[in-house]
C-alpha atoms as a PDB file:
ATOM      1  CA  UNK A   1     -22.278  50.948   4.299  1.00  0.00           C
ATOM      2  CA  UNK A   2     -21.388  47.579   4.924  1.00  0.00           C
ATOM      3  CA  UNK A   3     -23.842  44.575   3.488  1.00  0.00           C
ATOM      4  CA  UNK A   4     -24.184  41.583   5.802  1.00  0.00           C
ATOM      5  CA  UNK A   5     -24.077  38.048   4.324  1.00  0.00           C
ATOM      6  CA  UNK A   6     -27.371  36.173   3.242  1.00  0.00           C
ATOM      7  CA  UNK A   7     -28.366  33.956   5.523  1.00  0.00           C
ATOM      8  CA  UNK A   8     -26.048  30.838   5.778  1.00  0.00           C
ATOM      9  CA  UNK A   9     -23.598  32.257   3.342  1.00  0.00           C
ATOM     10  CA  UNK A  10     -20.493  32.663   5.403  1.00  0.00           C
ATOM     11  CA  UNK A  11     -16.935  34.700   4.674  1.00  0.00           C
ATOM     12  CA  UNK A  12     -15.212  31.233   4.061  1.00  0.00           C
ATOM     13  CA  UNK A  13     -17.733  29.892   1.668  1.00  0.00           C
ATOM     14  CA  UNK A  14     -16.393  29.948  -1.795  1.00  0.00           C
ATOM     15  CA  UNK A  15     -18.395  28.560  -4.969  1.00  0.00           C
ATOM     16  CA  UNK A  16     -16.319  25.218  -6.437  1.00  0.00           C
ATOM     17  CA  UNK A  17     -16.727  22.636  -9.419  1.00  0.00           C
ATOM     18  CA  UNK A  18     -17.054  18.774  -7.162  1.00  0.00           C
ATOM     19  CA  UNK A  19     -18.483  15.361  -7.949  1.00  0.00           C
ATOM     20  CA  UNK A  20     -20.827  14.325  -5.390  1.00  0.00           C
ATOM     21  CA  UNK A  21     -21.237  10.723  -4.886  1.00  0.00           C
ATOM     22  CA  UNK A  22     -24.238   9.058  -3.217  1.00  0.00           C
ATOM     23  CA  UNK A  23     -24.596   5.422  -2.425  1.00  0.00           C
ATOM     24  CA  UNK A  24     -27.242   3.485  -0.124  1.00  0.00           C
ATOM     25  CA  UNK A  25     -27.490  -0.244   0.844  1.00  0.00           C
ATOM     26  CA  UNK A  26     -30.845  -1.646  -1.361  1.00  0.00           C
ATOM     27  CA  UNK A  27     -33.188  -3.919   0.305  1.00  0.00           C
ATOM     28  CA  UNK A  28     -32.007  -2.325   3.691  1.00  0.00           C
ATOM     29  CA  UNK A  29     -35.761  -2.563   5.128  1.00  0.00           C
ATOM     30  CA  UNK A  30     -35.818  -6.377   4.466  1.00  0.00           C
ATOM     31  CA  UNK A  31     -32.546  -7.022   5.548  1.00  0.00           C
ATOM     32  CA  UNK A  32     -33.385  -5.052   8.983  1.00  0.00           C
ATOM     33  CA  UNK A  33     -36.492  -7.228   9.296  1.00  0.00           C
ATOM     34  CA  UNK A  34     -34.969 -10.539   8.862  1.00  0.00           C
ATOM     35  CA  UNK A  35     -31.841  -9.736  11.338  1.00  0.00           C
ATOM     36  CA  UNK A  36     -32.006  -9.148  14.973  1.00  0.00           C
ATOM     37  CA  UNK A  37     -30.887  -5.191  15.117  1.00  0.00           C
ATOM     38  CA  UNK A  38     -27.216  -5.901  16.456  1.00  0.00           C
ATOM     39  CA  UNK A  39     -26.593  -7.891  13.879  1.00  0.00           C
ATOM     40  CA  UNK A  40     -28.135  -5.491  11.667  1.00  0.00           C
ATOM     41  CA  UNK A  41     -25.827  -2.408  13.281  1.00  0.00           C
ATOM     42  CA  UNK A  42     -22.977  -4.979  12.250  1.00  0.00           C
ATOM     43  CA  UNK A  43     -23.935  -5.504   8.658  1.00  0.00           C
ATOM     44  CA  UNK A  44     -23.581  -1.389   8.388  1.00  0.00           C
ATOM     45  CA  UNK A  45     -21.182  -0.660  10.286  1.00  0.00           C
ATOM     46  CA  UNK A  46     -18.559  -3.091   7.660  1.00  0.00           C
ATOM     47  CA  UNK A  47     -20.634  -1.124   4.792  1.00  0.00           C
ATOM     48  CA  UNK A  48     -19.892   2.225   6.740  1.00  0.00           C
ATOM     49  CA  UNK A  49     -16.444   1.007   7.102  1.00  0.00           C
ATOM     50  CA  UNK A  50     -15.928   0.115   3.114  1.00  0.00           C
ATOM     51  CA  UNK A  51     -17.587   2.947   2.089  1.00  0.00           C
ATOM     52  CA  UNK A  52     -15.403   5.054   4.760  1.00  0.00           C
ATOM     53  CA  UNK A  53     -11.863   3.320   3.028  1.00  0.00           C
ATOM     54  CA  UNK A  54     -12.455   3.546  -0.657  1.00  0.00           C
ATOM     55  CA  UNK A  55     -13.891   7.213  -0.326  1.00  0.00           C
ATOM     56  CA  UNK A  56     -10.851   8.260   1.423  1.00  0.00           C
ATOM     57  CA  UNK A  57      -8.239   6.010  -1.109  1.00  0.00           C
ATOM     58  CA  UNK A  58      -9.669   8.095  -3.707  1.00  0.00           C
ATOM     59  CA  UNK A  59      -9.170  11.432  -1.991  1.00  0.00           C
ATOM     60  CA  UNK A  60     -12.912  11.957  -1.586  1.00  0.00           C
ATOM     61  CA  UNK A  61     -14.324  13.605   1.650  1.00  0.00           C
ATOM     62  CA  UNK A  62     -17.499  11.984   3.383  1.00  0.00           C
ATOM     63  CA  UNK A  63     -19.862  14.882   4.242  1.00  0.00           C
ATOM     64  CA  UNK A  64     -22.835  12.341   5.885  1.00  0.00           C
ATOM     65  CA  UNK A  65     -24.068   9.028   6.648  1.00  0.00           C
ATOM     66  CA  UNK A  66     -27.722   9.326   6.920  1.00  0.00           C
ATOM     67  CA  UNK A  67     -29.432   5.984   7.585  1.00  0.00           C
ATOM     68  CA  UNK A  68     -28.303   3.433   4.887  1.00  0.00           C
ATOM     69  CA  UNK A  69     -26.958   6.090   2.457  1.00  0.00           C
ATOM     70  CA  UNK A  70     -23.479   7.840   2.169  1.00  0.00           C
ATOM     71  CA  UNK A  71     -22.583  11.299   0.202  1.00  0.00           C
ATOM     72  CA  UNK A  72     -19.304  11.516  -0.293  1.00  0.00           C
ATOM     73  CA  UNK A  73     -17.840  14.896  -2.056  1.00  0.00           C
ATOM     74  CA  UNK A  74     -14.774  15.173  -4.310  1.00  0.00           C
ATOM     75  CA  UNK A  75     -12.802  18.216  -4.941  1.00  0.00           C
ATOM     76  CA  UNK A  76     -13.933  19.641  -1.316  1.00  0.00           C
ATOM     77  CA  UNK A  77     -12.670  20.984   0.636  1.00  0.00           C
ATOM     78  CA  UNK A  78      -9.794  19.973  -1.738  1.00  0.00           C
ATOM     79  CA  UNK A  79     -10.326  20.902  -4.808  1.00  0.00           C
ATOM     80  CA  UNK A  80      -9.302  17.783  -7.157  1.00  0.00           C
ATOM     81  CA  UNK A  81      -8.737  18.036 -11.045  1.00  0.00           C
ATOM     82  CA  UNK A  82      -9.467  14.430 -11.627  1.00  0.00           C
ATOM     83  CA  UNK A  83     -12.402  14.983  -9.318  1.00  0.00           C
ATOM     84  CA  UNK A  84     -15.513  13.189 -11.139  1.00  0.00           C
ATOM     85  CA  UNK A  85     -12.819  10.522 -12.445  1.00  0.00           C
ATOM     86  CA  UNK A  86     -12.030   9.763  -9.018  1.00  0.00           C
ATOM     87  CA  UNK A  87     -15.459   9.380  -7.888  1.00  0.00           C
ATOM     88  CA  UNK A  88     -16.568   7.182 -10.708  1.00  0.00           C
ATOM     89  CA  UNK A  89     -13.610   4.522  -9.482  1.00  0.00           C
ATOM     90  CA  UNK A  90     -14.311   4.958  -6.037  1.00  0.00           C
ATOM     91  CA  UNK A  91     -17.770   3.650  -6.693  1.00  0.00           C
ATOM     92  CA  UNK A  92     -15.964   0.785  -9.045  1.00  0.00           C
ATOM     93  CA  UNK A  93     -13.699   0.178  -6.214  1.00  0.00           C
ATOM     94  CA  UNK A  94     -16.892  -0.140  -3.721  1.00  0.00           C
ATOM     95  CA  UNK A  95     -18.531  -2.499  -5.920  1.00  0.00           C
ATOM     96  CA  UNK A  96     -15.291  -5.109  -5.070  1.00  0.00           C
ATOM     97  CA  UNK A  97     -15.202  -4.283  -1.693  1.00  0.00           C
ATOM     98  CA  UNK A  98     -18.377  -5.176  -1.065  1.00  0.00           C
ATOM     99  CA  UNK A  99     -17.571  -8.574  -2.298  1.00  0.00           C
ATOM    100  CA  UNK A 100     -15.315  -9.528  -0.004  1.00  0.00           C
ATOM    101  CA  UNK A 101     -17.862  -7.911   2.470  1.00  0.00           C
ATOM    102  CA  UNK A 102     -20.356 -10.075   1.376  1.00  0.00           C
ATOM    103  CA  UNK A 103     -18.307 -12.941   1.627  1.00  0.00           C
ATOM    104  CA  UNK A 104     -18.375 -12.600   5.202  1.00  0.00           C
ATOM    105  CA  UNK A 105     -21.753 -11.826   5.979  1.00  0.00           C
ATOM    106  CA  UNK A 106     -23.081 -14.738   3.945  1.00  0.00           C
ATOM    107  CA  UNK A 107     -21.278 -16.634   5.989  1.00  0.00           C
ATOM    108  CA  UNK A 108     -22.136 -15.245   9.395  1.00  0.00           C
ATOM    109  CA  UNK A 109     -25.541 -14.286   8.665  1.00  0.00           C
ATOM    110  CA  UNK A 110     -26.396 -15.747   5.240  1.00  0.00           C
ATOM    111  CA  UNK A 111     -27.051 -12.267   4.068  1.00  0.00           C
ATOM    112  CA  UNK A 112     -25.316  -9.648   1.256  1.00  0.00           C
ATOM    113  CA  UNK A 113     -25.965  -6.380   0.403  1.00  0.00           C
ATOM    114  CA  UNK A 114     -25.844  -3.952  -2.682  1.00  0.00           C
ATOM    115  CA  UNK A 115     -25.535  -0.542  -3.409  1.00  0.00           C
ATOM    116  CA  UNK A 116     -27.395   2.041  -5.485  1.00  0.00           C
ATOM    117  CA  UNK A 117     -25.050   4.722  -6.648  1.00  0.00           C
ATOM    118  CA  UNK A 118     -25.372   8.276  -8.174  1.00  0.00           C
ATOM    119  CA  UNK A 119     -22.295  10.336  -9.282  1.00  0.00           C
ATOM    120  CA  UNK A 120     -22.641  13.843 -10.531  1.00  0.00           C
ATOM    121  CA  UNK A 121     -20.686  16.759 -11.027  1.00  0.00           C
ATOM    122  CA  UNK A 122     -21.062  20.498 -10.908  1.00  0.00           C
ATOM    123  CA  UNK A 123     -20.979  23.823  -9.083  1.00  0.00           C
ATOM    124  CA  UNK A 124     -21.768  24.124  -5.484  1.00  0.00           C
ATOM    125  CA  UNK A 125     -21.350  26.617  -2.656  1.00  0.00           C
ATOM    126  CA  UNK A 126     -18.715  24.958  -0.360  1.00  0.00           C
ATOM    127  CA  UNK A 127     -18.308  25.877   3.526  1.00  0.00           C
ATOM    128  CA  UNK A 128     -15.330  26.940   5.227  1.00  0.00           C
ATOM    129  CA  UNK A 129     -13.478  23.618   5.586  1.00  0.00           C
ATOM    130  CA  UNK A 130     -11.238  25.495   8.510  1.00  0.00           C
ATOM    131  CA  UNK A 131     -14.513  26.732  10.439  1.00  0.00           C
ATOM    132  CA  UNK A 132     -15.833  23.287  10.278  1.00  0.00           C
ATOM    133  CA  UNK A 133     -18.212  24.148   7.977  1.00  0.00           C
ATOM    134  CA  UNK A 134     -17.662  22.177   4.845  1.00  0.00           C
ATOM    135  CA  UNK A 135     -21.500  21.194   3.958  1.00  0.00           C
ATOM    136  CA  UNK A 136     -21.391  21.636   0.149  1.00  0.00           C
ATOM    137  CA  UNK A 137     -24.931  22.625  -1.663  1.00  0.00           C
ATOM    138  CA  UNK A 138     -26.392  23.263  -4.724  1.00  0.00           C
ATOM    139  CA  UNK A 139     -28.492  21.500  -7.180  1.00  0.00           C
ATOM    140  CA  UNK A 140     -25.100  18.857  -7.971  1.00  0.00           C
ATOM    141  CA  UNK A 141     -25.888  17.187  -4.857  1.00  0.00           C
ATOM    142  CA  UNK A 142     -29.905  16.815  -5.598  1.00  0.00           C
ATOM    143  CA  UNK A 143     -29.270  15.358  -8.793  1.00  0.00           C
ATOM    144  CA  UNK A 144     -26.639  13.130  -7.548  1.00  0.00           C
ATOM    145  CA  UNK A 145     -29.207  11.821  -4.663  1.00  0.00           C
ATOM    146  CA  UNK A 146     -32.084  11.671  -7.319  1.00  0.00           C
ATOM    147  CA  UNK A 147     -29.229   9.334  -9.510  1.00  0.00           C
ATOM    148  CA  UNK A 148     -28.886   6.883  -6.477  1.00  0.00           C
ATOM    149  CA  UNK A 149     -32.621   6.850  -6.244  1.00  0.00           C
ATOM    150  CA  UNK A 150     -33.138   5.746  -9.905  1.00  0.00           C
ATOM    151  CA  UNK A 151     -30.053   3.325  -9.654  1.00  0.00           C
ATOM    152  CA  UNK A 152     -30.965  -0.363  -9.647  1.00  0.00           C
ATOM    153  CA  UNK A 153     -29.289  -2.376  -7.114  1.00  0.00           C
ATOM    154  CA  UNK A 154     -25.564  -3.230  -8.182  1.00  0.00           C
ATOM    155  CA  UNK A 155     -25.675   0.333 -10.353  1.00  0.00           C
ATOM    156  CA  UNK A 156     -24.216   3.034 -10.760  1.00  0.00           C
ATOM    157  CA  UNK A 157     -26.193   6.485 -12.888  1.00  0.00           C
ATOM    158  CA  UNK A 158     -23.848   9.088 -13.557  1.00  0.00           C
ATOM    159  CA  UNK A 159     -25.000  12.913 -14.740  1.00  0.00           C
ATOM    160  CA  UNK A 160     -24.554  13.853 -18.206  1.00  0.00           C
ATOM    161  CA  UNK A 161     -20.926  16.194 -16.991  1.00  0.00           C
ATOM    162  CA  UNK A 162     -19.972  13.820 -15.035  1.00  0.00           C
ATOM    163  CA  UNK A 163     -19.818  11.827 -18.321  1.00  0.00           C
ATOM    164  CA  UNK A 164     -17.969  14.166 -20.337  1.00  0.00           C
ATOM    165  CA  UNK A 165     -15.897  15.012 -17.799  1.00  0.00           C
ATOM    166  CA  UNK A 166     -14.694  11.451 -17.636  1.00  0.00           C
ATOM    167  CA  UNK A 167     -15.399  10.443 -21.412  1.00  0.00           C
ATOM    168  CA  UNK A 168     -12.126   8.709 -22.825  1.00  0.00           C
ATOM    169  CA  UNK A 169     -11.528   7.039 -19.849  1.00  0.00           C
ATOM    170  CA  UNK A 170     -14.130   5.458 -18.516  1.00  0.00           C
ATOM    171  CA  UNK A 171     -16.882   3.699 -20.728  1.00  0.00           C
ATOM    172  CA  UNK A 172     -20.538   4.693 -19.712  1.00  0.00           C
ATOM    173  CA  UNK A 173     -23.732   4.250 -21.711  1.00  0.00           C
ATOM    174  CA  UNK A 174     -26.778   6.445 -21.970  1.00  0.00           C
ATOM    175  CA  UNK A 175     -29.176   5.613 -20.679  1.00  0.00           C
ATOM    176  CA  UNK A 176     -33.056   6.497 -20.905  1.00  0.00           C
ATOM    177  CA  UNK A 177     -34.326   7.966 -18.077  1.00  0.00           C
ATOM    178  CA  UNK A 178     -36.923   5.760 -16.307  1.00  0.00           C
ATOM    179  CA  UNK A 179     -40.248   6.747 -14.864  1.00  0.00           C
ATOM    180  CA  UNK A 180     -39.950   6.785 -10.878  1.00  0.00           C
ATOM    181  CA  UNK A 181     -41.433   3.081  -9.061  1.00  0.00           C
ATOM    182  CA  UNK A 182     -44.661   3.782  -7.733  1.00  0.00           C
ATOM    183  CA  UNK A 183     -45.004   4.003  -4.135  1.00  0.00           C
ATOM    184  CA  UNK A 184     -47.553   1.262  -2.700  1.00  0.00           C
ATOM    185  CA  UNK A 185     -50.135   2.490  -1.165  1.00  0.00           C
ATOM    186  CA  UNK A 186     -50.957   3.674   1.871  1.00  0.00           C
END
């Protein structure tokens, strides 16, 4: 007898070692409020755009855009030896780009952004990349999104293997976690 799949577990999904990276524009809610929306849709579309370039340069894959943020997987649906090592420069590399973006929108608009950026590395379940289903999931990815949440602007957190799987090469600190900001209230 014949077992179906679970639910949302496909024949093409296969279980892979990536480095998610996620990265949103800080201050985003200000910078909406203080800029009539086109030229807000402007501002993110050259973010979207930078983001879009050094993702790619570094052979990662973007997965979603949702709002301000980006996740961007490496080592899916390719997998990539060098894949948190990769990631951590892309998010180096962003970090310049977005100077030169900013040089321009100071001078248009006499606004800049920054990023918030969380790297981390581990197993997921990856879709079939050829049925145009290459969502990757797993706990990697909510760590990596709870690492961009706890970045200041201008930072990038990286999870403990991401660390030692790029230790040598790339100098990174500890760092103590730090207690979530409160939410004002309601």
């Amino acid at each position: 007898m014949a077992c179906a799949a679970p639910l949302g577990v496909g024949r093409g999904d296969e279980r892979k070692p990536v480095t998610v990276l996620f990265t949103d524009v800080a201050g985003s809610t200000a910078l909406a409020e203080r800029l009539q929306p086109e030229a807000v849709r402007r501002v993110m579309l050259r973010y979207f755009d930078a983001v879009a370039r050094v993702i790619a340069r570094h052979g990662g894959t973007i997965e979603k855009f949702i709002g301000d943020a980006v996740m961007a997987v490496f080592g899916a649906p390719i997998a990539l030896e060098d894949h948190a090592l990769r990631a951590v420069r892309a998010a180096q590399e962003l970090e310049a780009a977005l100077g030169e973006v900013n040089d321009d929108l100071r001078t248009r608009w006499g606004v800049q952004i920054a990023v918030r950026t969380g790297i981390n590395s581990g197993e997921v379940v990856a879709g079939d990349a050829a049925a145009g289903q290459a969502l990757v999931t797993g706990d990697a990815v909510n760590v990596a999104a709870r690492l961009q949440q706890a970045a200041a602007p201008g930072e990038t957190l990286i999870g403990d293997l991401t660390r030692r799987l790029v230790a040598g090469t790339v100098e990174a600190e500890p760092l103590e976690l730090r207690p979530p900001e409160a939410s004002p209230a309601a």
